[in-house]
C-alpha atoms as a PDB file:
ATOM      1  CA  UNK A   1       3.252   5.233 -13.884  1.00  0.00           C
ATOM      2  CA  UNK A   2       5.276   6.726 -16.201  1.00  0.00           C
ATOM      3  CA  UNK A   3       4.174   5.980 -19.796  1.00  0.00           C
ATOM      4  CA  UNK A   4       7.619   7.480 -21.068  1.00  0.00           C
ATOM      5  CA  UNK A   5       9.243   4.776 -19.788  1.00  0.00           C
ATOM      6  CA  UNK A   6       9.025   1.475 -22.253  1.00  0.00           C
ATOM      7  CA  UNK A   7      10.615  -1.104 -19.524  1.00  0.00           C
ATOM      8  CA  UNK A   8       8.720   0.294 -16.821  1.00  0.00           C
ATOM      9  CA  UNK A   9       5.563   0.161 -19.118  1.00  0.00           C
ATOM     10  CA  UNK A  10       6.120  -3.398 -20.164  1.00  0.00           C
ATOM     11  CA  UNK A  11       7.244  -4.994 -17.032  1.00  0.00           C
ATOM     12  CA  UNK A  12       5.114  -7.011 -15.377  1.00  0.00           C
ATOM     13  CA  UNK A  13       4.653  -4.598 -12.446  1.00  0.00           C
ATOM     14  CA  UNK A  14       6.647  -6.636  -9.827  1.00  0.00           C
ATOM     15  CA  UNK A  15       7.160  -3.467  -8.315  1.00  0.00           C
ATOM     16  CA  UNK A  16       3.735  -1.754  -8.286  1.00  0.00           C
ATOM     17  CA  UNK A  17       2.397  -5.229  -6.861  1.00  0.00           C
ATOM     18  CA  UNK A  18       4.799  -4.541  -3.819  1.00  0.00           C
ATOM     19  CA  UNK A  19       3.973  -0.986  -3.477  1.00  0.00           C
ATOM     20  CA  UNK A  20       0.538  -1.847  -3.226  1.00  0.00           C
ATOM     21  CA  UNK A  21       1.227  -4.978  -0.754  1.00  0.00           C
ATOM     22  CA  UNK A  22       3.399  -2.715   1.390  1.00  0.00           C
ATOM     23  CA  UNK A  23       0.264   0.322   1.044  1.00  0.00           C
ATOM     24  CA  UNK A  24      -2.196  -2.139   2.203  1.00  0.00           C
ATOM     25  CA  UNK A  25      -0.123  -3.481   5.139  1.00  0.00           C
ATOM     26  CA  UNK A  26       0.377   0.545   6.055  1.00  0.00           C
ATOM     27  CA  UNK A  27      -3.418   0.958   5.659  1.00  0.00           C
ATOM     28  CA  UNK A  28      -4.438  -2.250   8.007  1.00  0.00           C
ATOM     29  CA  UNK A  29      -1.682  -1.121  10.767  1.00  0.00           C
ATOM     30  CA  UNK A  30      -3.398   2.514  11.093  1.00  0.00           C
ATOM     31  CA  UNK A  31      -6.787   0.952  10.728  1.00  0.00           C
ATOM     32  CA  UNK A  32      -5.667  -1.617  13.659  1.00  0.00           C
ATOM     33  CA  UNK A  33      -4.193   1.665  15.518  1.00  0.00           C
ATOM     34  CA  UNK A  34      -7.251   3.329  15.304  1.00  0.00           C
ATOM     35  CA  UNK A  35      -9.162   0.947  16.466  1.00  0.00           C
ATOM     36  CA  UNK A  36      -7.379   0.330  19.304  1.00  0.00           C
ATOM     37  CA  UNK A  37      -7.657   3.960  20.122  1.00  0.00           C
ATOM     38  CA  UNK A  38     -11.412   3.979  19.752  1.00  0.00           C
ATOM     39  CA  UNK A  39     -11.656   0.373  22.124  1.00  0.00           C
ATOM     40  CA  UNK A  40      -9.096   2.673  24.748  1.00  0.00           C
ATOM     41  CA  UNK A  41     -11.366   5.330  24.586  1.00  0.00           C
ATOM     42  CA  UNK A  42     -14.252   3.864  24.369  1.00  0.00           C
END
């Protein structure tokens, strides 16, 4: 975050909790798409 930035430091990070939502649902997809590689290969 950039602590230069008063509004961006005092908002209530609406937008860093959606970055993170959206990183985790990025992280479960490739852990689901790995998974199903390893069950196809397996």
């Amino acid at each position: 975050m950039d602590e230069r930035n008063p509004i961006l430091r005092d908002m209530p990070t609406a937008e860093a909790k959606v970055e993170a939502k959206a990183r985790a649902k990025k992280m479960f997809r490739n852990r689901l798409k790995a998974a199903g590689r390893r069950a196809f290969a397996a």
